[in-house]
C-alpha atoms as a PDB file:
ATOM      1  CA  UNK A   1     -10.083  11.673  21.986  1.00  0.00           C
ATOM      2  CA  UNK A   2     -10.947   9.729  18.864  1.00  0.00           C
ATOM      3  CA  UNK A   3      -8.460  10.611  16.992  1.00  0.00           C
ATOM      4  CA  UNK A   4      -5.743   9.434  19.723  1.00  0.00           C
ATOM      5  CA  UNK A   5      -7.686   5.849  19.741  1.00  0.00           C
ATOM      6  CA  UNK A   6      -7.153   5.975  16.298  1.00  0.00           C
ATOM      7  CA  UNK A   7      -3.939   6.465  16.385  1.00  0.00           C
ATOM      8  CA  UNK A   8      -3.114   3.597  19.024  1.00  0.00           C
ATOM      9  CA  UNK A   9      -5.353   1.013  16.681  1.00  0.00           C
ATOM     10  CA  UNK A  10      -3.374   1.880  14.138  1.00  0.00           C
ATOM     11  CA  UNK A  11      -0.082   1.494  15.693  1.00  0.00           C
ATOM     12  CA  UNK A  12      -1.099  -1.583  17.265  1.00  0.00           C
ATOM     13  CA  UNK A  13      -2.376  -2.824  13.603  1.00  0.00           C
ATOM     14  CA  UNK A  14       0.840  -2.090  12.361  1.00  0.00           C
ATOM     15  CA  UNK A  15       2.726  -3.483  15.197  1.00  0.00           C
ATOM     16  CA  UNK A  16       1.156  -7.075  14.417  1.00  0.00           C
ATOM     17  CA  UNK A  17       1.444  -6.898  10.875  1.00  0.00           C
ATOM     18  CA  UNK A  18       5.265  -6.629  11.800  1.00  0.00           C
ATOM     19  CA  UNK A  19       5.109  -9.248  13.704  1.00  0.00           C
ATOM     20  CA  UNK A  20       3.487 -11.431  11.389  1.00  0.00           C
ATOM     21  CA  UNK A  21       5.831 -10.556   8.460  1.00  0.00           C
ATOM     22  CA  UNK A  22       8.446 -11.452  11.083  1.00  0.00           C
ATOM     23  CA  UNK A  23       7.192 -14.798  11.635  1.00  0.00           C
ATOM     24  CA  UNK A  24       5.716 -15.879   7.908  1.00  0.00           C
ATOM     25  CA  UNK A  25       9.246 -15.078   6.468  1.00  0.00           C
ATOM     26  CA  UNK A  26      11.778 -17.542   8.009  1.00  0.00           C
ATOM     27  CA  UNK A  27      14.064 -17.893   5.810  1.00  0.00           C
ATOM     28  CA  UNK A  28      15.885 -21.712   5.034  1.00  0.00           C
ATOM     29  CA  UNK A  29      19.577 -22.255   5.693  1.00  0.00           C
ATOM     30  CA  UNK A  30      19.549 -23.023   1.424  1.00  0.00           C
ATOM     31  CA  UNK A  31      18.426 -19.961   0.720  1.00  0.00           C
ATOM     32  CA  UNK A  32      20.804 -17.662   3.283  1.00  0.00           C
ATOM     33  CA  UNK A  33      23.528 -19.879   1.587  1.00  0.00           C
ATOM     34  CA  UNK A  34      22.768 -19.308  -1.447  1.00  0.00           C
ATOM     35  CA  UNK A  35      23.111 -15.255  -0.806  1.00  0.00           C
ATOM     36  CA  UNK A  36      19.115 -14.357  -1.440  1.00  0.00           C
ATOM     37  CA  UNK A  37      18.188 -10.713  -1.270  1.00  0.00           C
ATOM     38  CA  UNK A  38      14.682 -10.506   0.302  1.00  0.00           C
ATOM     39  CA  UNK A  39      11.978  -7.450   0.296  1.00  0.00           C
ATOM     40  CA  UNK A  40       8.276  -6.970   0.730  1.00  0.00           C
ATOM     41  CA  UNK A  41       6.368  -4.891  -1.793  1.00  0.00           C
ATOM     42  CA  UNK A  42       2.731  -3.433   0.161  1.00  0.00           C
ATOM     43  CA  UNK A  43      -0.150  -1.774  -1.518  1.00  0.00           C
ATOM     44  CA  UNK A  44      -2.200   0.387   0.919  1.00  0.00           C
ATOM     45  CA  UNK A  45      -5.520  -0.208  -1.285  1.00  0.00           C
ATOM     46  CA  UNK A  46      -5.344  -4.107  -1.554  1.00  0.00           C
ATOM     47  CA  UNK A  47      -4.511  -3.938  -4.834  1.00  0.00           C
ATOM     48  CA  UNK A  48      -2.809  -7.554  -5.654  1.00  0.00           C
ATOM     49  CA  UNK A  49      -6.711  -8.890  -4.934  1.00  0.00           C
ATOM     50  CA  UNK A  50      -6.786  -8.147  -8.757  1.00  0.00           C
ATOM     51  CA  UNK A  51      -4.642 -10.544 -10.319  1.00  0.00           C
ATOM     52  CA  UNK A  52      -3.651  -8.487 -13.216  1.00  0.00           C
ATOM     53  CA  UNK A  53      -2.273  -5.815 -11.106  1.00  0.00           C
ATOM     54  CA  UNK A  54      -0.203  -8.375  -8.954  1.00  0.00           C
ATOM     55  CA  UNK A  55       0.884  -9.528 -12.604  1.00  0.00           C
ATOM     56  CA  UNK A  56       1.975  -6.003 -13.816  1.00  0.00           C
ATOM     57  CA  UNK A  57       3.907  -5.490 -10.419  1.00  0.00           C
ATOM     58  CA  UNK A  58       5.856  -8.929 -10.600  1.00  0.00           C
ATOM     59  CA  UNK A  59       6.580  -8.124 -14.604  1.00  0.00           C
ATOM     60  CA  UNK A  60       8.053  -4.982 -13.342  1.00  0.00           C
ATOM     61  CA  UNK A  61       9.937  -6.656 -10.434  1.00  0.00           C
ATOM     62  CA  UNK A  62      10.912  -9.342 -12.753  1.00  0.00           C
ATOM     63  CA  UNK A  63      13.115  -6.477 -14.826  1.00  0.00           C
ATOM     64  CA  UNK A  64      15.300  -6.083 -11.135  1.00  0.00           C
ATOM     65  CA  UNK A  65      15.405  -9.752 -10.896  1.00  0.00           C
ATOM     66  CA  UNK A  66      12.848 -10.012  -8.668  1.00  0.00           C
ATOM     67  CA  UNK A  67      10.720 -13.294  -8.062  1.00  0.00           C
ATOM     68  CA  UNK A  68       7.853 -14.282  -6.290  1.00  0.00           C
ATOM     69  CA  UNK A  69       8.200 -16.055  -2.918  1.00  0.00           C
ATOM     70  CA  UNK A  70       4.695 -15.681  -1.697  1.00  0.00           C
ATOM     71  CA  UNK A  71       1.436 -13.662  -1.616  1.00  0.00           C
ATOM     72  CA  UNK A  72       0.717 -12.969   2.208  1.00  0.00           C
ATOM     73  CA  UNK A  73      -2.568 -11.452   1.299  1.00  0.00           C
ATOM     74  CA  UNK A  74      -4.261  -8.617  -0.955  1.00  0.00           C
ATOM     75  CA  UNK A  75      -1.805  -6.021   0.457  1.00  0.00           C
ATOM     76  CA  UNK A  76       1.349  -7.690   0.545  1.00  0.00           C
ATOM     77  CA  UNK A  77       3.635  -9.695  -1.466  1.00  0.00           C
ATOM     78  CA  UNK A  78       7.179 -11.301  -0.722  1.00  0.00           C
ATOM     79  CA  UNK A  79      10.082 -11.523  -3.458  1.00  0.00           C
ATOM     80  CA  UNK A  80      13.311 -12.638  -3.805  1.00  0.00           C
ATOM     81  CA  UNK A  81      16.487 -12.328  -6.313  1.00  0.00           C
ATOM     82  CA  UNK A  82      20.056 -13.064  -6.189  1.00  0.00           C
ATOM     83  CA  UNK A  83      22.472 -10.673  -4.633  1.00  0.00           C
ATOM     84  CA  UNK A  84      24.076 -10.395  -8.252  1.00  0.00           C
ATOM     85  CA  UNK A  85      21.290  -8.667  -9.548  1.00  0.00           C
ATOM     86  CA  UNK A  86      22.476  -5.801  -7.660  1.00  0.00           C
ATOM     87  CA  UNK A  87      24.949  -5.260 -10.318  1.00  0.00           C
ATOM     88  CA  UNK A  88      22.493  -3.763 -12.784  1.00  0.00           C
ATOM     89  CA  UNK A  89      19.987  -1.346 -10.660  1.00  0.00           C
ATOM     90  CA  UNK A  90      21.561   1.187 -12.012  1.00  0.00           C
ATOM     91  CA  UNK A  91      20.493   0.387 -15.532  1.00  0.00           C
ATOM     92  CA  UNK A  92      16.771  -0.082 -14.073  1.00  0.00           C
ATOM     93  CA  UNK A  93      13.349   2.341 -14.641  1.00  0.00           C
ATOM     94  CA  UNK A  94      12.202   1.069 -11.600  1.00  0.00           C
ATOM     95  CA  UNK A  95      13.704   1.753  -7.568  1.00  0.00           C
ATOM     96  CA  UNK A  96      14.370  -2.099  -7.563  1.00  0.00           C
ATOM     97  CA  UNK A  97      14.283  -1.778  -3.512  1.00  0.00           C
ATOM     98  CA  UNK A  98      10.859   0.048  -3.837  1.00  0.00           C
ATOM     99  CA  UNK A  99       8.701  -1.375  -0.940  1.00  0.00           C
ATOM    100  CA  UNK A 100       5.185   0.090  -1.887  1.00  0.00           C
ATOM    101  CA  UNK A 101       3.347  -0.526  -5.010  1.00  0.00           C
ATOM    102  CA  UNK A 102       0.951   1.809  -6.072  1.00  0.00           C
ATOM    103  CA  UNK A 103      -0.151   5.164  -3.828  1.00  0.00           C
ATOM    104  CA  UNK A 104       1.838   5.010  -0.384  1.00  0.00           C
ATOM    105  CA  UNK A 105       0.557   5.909   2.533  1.00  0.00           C
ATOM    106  CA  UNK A 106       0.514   9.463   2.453  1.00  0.00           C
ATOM    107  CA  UNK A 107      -1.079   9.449  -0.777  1.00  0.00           C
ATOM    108  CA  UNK A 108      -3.576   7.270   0.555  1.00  0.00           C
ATOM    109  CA  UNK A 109      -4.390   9.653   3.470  1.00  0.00           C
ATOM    110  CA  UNK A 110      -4.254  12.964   1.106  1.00  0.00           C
ATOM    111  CA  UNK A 111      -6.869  10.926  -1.373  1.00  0.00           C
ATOM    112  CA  UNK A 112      -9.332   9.940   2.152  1.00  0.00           C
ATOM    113  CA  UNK A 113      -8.914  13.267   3.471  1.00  0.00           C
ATOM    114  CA  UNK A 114     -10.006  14.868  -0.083  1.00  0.00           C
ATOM    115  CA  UNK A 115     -12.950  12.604  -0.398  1.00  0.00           C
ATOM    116  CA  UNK A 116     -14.008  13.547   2.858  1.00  0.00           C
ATOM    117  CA  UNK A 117     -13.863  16.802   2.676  1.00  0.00           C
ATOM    118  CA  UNK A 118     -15.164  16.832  -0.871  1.00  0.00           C
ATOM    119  CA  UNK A 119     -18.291  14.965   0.801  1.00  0.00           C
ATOM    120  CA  UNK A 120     -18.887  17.565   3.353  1.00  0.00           C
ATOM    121  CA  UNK A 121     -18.268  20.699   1.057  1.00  0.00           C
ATOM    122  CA  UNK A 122     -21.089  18.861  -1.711  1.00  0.00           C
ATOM    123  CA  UNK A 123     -23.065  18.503   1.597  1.00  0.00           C
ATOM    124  CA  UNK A 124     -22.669  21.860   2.911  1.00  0.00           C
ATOM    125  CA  UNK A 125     -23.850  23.287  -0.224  1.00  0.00           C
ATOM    126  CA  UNK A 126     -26.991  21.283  -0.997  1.00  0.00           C
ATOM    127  CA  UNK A 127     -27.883  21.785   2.815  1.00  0.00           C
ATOM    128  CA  UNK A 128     -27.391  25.635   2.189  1.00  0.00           C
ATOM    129  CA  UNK A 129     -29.476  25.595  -1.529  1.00  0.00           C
ATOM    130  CA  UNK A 130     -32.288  23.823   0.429  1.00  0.00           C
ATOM    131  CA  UNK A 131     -32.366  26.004   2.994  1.00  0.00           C
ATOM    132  CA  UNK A 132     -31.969  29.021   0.737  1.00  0.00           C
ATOM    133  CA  UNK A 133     -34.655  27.846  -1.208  1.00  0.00           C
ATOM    134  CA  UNK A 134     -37.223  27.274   1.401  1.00  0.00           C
ATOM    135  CA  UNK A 135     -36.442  30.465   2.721  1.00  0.00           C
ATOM    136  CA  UNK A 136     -36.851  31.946  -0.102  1.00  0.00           C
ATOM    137  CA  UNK A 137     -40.686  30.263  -0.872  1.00  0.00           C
ATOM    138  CA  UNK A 138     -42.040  31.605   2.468  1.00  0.00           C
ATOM    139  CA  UNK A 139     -44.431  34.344   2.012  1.00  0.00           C
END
């Protein structure tokens, strides 16, 4: 039952975050005209809190062409670059349409789910030393 309340949070979380990305990017008539290519770059651990990480992500960017537009918060960033820049992706280290910066999200689960269970197997074995130990003190 949890887990399926969970799962509806999340999907409603996600559905507003949509929603709001939908809204904060309206983009002018200047820069449709001007043939802008658009993208938002997330970061499931809120890494652009740290400025030098947001720094090291725009520098990569920057080699696609890439600019800043705005910083919608510690998880997501918006860029922009000319259509032209198109031309030389293929030349590029970097997937210049990459939308996540740093673990996605199933990395981010796998690296919970391991720290969780970590926690509980660490648990489960001091519970069973402690246990083995007293048992093993009573006369």
């Amino acid at each position: 039952m949890a887990a399926g309340v969970t799962g509806v949070t999340a999907a409603k979380r996600h559905q507003q975050l949509q929603e709001e990305e939908e809204t904060m990017t309206q983009y002018t008539r200047d820069e449709l005209d001007q043939d802008w290519e658009f993208k938002i770059i997330r970061s499931n651990m809120g890494a652009f809190r740290k400025p030098d990480v947001l720094q090291q992500m725009l520098k990569e960017e920057s080699e696609a062409g890439w600019v800043l537009v705005e910083k919608f918060d510690d998880t997501r960033v918006r860029l922009k670059r000319p259509r032209a820049a198109h031309a030389r992706d293929q030349l590029l280290a970097i997937d210049p349409y990459r939308s996540y910066y740093g673990m996605g999200a199933a990395s981010t689960v796998f690296f919970i789910l391991a720290i969780v269970f970590g926690s509980l197997l660490i648990t489960g074995l001091i519970v069973f030393a402690i246990i083995s130990a007293v048992g093993n003190s009573t006369p």
